[in-house]
Protein backbone atom coordinates (compact mmCIF):
# COMPACT_ATOMS: atom_id res chain seq x y z
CA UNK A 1 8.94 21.48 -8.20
CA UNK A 2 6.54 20.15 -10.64
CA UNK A 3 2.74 21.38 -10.80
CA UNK A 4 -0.41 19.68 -10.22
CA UNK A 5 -0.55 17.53 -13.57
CA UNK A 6 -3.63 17.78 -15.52
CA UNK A 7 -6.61 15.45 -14.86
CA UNK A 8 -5.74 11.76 -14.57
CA UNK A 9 -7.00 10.40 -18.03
CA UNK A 10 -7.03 6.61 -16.67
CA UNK A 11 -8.14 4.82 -13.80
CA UNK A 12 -6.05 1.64 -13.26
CA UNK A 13 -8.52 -1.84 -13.81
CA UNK A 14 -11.32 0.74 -14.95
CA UNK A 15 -13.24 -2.98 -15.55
CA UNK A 16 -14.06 -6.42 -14.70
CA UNK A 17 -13.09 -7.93 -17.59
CA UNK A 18 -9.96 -5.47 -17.90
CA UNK A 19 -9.41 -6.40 -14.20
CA UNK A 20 -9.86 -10.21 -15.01
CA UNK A 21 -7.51 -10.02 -18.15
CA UNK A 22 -4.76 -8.76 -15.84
CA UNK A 23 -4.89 -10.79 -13.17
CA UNK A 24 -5.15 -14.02 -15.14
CA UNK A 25 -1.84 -12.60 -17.28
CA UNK A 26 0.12 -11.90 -14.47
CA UNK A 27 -1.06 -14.80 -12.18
CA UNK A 28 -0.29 -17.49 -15.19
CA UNK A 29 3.35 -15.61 -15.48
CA UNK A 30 3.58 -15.86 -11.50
CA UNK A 31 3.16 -19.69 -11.65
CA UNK A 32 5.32 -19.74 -14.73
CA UNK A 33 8.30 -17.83 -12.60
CA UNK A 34 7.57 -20.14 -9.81
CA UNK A 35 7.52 -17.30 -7.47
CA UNK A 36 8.34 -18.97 -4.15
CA UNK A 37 11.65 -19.39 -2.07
CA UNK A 38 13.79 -23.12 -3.15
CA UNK A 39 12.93 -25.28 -0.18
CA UNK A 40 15.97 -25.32 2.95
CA UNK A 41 16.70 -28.46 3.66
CA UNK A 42 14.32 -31.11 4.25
CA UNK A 43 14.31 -31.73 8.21
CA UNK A 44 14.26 -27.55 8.26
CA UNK A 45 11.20 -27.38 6.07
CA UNK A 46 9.34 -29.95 7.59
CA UNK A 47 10.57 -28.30 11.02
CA UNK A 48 8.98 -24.97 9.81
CA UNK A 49 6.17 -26.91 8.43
CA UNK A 50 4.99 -27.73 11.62
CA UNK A 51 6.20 -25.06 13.47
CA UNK A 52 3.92 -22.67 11.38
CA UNK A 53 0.91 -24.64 11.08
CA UNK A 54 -1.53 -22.33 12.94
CA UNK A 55 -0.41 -19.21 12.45
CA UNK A 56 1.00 -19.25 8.66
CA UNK A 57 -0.87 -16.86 6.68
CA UNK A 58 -2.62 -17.68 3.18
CA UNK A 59 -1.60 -16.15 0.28
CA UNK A 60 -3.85 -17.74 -1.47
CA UNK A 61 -6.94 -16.84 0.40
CA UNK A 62 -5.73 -13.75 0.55
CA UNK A 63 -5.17 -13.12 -3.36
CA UNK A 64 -8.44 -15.13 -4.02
CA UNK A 65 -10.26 -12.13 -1.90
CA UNK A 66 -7.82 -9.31 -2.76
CA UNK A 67 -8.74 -9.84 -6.81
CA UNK A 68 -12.62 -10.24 -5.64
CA UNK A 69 -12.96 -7.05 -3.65
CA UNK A 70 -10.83 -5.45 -6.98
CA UNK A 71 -13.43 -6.59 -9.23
CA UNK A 72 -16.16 -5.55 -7.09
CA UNK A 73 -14.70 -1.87 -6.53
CA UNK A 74 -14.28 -1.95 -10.89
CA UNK A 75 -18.46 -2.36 -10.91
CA UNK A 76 -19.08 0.53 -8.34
CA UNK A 77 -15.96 2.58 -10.45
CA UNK A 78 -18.32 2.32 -13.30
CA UNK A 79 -21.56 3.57 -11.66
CA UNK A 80 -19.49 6.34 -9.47
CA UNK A 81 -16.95 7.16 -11.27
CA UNK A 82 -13.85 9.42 -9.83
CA UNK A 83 -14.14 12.90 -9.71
CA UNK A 84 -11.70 13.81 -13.08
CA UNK A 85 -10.46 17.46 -10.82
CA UNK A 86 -7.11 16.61 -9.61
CA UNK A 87 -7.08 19.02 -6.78
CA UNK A 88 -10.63 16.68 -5.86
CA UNK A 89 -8.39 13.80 -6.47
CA UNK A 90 -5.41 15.48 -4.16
CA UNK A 91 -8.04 16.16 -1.47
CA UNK A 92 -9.82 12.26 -1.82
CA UNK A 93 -6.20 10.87 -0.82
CA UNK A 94 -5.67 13.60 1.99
CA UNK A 95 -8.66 12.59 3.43
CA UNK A 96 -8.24 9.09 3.50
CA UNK A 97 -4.55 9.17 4.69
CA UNK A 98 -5.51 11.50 7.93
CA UNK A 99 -8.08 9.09 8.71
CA UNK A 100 -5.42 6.09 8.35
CA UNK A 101 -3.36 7.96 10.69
CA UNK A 102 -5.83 8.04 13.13
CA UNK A 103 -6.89 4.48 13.05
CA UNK A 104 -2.91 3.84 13.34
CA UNK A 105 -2.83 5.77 16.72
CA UNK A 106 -6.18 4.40 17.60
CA UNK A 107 -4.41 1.07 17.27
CA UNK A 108 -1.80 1.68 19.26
CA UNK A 109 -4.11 3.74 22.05
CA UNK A 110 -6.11 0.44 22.41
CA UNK A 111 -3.26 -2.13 22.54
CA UNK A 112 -1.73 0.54 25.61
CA UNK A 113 -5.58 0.27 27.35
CA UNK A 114 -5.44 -3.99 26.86
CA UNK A 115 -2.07 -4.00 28.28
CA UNK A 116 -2.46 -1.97 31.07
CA UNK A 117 -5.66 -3.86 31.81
CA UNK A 118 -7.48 -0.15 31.41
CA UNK A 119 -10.99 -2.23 30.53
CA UNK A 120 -12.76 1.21 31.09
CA UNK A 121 -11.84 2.76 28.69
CA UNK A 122 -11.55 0.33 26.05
CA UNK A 123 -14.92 0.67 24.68
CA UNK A 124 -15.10 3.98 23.94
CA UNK A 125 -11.59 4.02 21.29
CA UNK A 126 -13.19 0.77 20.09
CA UNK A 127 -16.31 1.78 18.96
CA UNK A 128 -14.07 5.18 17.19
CA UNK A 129 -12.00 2.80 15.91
CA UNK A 130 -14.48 0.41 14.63
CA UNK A 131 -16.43 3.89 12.99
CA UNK A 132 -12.87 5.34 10.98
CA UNK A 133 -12.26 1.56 9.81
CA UNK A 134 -15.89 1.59 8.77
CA UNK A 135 -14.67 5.14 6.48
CA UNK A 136 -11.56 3.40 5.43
CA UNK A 137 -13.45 0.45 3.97
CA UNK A 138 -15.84 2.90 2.30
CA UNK A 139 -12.77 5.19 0.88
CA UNK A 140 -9.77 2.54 0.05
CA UNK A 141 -10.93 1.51 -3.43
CA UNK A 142 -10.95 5.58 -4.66
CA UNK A 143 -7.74 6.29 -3.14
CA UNK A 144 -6.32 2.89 -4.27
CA UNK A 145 -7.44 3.96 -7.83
CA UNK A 146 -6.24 7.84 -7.47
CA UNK A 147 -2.77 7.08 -6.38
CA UNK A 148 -2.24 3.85 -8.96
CA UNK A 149 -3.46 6.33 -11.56
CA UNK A 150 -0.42 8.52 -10.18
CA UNK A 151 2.10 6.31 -9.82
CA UNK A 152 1.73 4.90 -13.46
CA UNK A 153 1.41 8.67 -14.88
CA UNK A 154 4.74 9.54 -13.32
CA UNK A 155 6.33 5.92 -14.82
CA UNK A 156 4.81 6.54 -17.97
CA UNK A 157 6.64 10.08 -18.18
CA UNK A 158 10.07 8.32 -17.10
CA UNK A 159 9.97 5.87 -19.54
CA UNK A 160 9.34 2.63 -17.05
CA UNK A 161 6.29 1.32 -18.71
CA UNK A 162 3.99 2.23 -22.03
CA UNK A 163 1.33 -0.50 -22.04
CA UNK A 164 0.92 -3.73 -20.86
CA UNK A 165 1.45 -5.90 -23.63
CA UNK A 166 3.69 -4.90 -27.00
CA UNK A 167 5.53 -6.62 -29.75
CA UNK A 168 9.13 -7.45 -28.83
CA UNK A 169 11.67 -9.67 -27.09
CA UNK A 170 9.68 -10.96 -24.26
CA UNK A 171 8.74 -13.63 -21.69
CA UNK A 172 7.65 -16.18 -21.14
CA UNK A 173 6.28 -15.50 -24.46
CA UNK A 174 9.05 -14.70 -26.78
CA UNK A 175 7.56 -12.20 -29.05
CA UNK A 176 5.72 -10.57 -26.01
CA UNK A 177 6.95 -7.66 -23.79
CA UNK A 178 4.68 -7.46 -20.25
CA UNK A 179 5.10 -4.03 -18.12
CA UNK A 180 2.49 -4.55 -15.70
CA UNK A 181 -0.21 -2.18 -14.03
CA UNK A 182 0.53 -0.85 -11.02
CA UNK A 183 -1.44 -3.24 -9.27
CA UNK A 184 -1.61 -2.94 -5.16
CA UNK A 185 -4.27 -2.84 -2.06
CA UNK A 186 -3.79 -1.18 1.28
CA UNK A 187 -4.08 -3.26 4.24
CA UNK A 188 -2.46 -4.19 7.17
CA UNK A 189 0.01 -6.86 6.25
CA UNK A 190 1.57 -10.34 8.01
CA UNK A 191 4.62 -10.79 9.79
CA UNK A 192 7.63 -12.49 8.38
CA UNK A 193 9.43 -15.78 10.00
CA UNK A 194 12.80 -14.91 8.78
CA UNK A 195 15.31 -17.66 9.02
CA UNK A 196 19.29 -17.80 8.71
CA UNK A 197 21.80 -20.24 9.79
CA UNK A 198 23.70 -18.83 12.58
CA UNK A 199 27.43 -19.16 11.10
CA UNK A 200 27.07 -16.94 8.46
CA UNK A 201 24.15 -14.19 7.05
CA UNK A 202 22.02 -15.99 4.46
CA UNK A 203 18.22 -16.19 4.50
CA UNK A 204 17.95 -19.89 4.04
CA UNK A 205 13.59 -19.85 4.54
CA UNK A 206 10.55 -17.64 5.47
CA UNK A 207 7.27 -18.22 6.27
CA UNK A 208 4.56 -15.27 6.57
CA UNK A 209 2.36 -15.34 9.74
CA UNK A 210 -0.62 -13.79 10.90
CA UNK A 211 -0.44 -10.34 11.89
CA UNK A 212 -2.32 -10.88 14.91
CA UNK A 213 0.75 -12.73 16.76
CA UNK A 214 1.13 -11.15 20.49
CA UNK A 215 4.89 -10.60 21.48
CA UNK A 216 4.69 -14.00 23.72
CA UNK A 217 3.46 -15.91 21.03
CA UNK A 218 5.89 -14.19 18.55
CA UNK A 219 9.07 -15.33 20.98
CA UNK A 220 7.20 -19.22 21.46
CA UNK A 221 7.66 -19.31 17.65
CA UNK A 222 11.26 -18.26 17.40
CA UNK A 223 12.39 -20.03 20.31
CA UNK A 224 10.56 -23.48 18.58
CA UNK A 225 12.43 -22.63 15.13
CA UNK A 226 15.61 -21.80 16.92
CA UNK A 227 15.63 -25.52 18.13
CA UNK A 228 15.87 -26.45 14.53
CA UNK A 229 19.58 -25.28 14.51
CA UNK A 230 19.06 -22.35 13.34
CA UNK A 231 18.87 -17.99 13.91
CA UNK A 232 15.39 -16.85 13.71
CA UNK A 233 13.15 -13.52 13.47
CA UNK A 234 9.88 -12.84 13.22
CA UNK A 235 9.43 -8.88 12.34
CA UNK A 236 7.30 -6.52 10.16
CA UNK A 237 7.44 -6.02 6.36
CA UNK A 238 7.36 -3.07 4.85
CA UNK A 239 5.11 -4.51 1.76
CA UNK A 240 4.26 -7.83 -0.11
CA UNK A 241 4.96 -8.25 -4.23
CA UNK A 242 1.51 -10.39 -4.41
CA UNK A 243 -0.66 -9.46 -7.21
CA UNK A 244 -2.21 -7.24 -6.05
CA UNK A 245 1.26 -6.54 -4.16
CA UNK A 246 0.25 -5.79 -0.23
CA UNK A 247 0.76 -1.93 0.72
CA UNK A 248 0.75 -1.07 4.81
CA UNK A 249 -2.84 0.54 4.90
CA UNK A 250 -1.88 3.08 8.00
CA UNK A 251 1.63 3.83 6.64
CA UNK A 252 2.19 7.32 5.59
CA UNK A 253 1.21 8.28 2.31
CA UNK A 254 4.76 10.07 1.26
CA UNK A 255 6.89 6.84 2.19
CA UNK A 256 3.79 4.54 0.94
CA UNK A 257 3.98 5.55 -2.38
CA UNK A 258 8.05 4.59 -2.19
CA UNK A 259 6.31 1.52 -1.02
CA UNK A 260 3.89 0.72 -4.04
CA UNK A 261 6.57 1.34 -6.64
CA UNK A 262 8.92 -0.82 -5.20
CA UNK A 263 6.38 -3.51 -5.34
CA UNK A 264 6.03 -2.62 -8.91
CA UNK A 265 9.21 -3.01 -9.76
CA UNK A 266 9.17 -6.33 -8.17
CA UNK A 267 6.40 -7.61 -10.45
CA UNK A 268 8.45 -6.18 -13.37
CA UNK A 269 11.34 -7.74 -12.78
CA UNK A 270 9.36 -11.11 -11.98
CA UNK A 271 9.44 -11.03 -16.36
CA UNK A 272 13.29 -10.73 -16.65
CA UNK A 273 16.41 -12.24 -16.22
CA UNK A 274 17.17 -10.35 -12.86
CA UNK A 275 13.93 -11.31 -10.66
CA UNK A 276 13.84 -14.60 -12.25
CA UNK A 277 17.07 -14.96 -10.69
CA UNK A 278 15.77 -13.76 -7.11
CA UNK A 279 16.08 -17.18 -5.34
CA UNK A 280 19.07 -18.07 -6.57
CA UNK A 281 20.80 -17.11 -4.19
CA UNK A 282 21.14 -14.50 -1.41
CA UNK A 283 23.19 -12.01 -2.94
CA UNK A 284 20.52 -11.99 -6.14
CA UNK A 285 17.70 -11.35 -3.80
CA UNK A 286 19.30 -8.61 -2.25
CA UNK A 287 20.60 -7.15 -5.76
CA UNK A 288 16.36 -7.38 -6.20
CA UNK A 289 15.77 -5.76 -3.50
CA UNK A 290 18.00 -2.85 -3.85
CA UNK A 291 17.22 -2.24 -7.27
CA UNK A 292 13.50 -2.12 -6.39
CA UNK A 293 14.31 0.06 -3.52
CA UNK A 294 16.49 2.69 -5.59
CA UNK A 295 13.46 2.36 -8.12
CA UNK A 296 10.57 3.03 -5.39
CA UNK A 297 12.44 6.42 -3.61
CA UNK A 298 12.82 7.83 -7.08
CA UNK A 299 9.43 7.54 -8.70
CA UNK A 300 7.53 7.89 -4.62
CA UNK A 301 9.53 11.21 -4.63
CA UNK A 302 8.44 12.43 -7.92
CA UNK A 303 4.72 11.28 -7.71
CA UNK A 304 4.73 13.40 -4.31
CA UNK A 305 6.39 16.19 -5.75
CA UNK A 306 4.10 16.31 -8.58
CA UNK A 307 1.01 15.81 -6.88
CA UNK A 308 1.05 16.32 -3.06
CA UNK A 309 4.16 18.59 -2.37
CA UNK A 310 2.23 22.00 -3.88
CA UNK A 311 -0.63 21.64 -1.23
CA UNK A 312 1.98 20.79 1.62
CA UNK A 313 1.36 22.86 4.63
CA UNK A 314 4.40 24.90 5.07
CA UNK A 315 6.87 23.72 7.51
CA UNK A 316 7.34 25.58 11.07
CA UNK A 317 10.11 27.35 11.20
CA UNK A 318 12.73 26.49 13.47
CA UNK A 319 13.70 28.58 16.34
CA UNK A 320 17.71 29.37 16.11
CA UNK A 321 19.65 28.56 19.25
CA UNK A 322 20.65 31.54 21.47
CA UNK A 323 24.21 32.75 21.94
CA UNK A 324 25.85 30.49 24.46
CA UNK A 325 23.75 27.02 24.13
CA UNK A 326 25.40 24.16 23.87
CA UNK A 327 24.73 22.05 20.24
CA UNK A 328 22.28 19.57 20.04
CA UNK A 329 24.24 16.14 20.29
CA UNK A 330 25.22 14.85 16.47
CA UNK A 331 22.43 11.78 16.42
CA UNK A 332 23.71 8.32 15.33
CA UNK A 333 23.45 6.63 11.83
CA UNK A 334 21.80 3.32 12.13
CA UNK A 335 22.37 2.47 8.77
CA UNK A 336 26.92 3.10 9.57
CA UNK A 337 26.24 1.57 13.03
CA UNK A 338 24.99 -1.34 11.37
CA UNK A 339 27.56 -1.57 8.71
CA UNK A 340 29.52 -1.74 11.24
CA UNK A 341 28.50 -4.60 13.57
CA UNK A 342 27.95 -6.34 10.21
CA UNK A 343 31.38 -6.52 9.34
CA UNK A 344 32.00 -7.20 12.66
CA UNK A 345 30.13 -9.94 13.22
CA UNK A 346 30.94 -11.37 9.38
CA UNK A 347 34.70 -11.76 10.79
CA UNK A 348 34.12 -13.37 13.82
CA UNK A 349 31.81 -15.82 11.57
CA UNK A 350 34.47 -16.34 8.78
CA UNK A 351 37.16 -17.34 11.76
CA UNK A 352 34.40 -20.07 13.31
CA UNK A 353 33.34 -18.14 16.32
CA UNK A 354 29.82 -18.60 16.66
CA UNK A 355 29.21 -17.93 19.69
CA UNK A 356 31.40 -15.20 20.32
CA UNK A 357 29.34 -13.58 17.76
CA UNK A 358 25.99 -14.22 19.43
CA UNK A 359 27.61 -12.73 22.70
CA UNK A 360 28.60 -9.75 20.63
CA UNK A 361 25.44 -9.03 18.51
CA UNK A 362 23.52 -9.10 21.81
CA UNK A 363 25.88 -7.25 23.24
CA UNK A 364 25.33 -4.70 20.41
CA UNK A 365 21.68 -4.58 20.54
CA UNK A 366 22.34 -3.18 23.92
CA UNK A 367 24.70 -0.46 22.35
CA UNK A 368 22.00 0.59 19.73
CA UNK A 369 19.36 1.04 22.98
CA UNK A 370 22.00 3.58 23.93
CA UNK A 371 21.64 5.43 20.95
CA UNK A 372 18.27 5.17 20.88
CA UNK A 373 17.39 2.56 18.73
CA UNK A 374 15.16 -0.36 19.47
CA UNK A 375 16.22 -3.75 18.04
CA UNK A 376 14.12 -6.58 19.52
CA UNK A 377 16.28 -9.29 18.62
CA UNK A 378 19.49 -8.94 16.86
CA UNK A 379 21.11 -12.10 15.14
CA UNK A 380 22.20 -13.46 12.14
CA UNK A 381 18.59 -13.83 10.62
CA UNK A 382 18.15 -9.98 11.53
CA UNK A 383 21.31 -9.04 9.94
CA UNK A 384 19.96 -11.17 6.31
CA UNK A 385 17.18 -9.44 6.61
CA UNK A 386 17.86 -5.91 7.25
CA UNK A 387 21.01 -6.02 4.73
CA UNK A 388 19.01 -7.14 1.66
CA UNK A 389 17.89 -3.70 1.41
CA UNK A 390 19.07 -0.70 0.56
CA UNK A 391 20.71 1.49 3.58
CA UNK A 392 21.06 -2.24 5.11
CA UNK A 393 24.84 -2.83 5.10
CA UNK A 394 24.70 -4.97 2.05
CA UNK A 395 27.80 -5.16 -0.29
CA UNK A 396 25.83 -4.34 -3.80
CA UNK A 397 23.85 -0.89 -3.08
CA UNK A 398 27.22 0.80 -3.79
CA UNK A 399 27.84 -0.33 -7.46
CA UNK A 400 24.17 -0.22 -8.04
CA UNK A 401 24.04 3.52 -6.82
CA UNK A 402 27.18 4.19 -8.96
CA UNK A 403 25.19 2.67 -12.12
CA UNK A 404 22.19 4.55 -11.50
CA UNK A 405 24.63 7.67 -11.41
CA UNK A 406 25.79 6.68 -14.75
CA UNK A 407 22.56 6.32 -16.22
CA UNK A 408 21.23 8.78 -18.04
CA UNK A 409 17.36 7.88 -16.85
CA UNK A 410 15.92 6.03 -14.42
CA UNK A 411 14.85 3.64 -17.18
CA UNK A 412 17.60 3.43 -18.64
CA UNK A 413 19.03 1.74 -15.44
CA UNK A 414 16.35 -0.71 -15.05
CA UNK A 415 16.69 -1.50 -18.63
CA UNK A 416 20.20 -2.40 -17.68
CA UNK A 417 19.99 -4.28 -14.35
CA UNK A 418 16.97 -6.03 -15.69
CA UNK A 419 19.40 -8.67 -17.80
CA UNK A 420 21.59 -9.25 -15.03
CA UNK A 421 21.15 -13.17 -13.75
CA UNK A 422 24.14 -13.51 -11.70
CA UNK A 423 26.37 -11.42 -8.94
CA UNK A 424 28.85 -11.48 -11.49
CA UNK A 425 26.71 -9.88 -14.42
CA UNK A 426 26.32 -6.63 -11.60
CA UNK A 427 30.45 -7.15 -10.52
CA UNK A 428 30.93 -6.84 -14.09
CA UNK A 429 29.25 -3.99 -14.94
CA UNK A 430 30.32 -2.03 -11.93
């Protein structure tokens, strides 16, 4: 288990101009890419369109205010600089993190109170709420800055990046070779319309939608797009590749920093043949997302072990079982159980039964209750979704594990999946 490193020598964006350089870079590559889905079919999109119209969310408010606030928090960087200790650094991040956890169950307490029509009470976990989101505000720009800082350290030792502009074969700029700057802001993020035909799994649009959705509003919206001919879903993301890419700002820090570098990757593929490729087709975008995923677990595991594993409280031990007692029940594998009614449900597709395989996926959803896990709505637009991820079902994590096995570095892997621009290009090298 690796040490504490020594004292982080750079501070991602330590200035405005720095800051402004960046953004403008990446944001004139982003148009370049044209990094938006290929529009479904016209009566869909204008279906969607209209569908969406007061509860789409702006991405481009949102990155207009995202690379203000950045700026901003690069001035007050300069006058209060970090503290250059990394156990202060360690301790900055552990501070902030246990009071995003509280805001997250604060959340949740005062949603409870509102539903339960508890208006006594409400006050008082409003005004603590309203105080900790008052500390996050004060604290997110240092512990943005700390843990961007150790992200890029750890990808710097791996091999993933060196700077972010050098002499080679590049683009869009032939001669020049972009790794961008880990790049990211917490904060809560929007939902996702997800949308798939409902005779086979393909995400065929998506539109995100304001967080602030209530459950009855979020089932008005899918039954209105379902009318369109199609399967629907509106769910939860687990983080946005914007510039600054979107990070969950109550979501743990050990998974969030999975999180962060899987955005990464996603901006650093957004320069090569493989996430040019992303909306080509289905099977690309999940070969994107998978590669970004086996990229994110490796370099969130070693940031954590380097940094935040040595001051990890030790774990309670666990009593043994006396003589006699009966084993705990082996618990399920949602990732196998959905494998499962995946392949399932792509058979009874392939042979033209529709809606036997509506009857069966909601059949299923029961099934998973059983086993103790909650699917809201389970359909063909869940099924896209979920599988264009790793430990999703999907038909490509297998090869692309097996070539990460075979690589002798992570880089070396990414160097090598990078080029790919078509299913075949991975089927090929598998």
């Amino acid at each position: 288990m690796a040490s504490l490193a020594p004292a982080v020598r750079r501070i991602a964006w330590p200035d405005v101009r720095g800051a402004a350089t960046r953004a403008a870079l990446v944001g004139v590559v982003a148009a370049t890419v044209g990094l938006s889905p290929p529009s479904p079919r016209a009566d869909l999109a204008t279906g969607l369109a209209a569908d969406t119209r007061q509860s789409a969310f702006s991405i481009l408010r949102w990155e207009v205010a995202a690379l203000t606030r950045k700026a901003s928090d690069a001035v007050q960087r300069r006058m209060a600089p970090l503290p250059t200790d990394p156990a202060a650094q360690v301790g900055l991040v552990r501070d902030h993190f246990a009071n995003a956890a509280e805001i997250d169950r604060l959340r949740a307490r005062r949603d409870a109170l509102f539903a339960a029509g508890d208006r006594a009470a409400l006050p008082a976990v409003e005004r603590e709420l309203a105080e900790r989101e008052a500390r996050f505000a004060a604290t997110r720009a240092a512990a943005e800055d700390v843990v961007a800082s150790q992200v890029d350290a750890v990808m710097r030792d791996l091999g993933l990046r060196s700077s972010l502009v050098s002499f080679g074969p590049g683009w869009p700029i032939p001669f020049l070779r972009i790794e961008p700057a880990v790049f990211f802001a917490y904060q809560p993020l929007p939902l996702n319309l997800v949308v798939a035909p409902r005779d086979r799994i393909a995400i065929v649009g998506s539109v995100l939608v304001s967080p602030d959705l209530d459950t009855a509003q979020i089932e008005a919206l899918e039954d209105r797009v379902d009318q369109l001919g199609v399967s629907s879903l509106v769910g939860g993301i687990g983080g946005l590749g914007s510039y600054p890419s979107m990070v969950p700002d109550t979501q743990p820090l050990r998974s969030g920093l999975a999180t962060i570098s899987h955005e990464w990757t996603h901006h650093y593929l957004a320069l090569r043949p493989l996430g040019r490729a992303y909306f080509s087709s289905y099977e690309m975008r999940t070969i994107n997302e998978t590669v970004a995923d086996i990229v994110g677990q490796e370099v969130g595991r070693e940031v954590w072990a380097r940094y935040y594993a040595p001051t990890e409280p030790a774990a309670t031990p666990v009593a043994r079982p006396s003589a006699g007692s009966q084993p705990a029940a082996p618990r399920a594998d949602f990732g196998a159980e959905m494998r499962r009614i995946r392949g399932d449900v792509e058979r009874m597709l392939a042979a033209g039964d529709v809606v036997g395989a509506e009857a069966y996926m909601a059949q299923q959803r029961d099934v998973l209750a059983g086993m103790g896990f909650r699917v809201r709505k389970l359909n063909t637009a869940y099924l896209s979704f979920f599988g264009a991820y790793a430990g999703g079902a999907n038909r490509v994590e297998s090869p692309l594990r097996a070539l990460r096995r075979d690589a002798q570095s992570l880089a070396a892997f990414l160097h090598k999946v990078e080029q790919f621009s078509t299913p075949e290009d991975l089927r090929r090298a598998a």
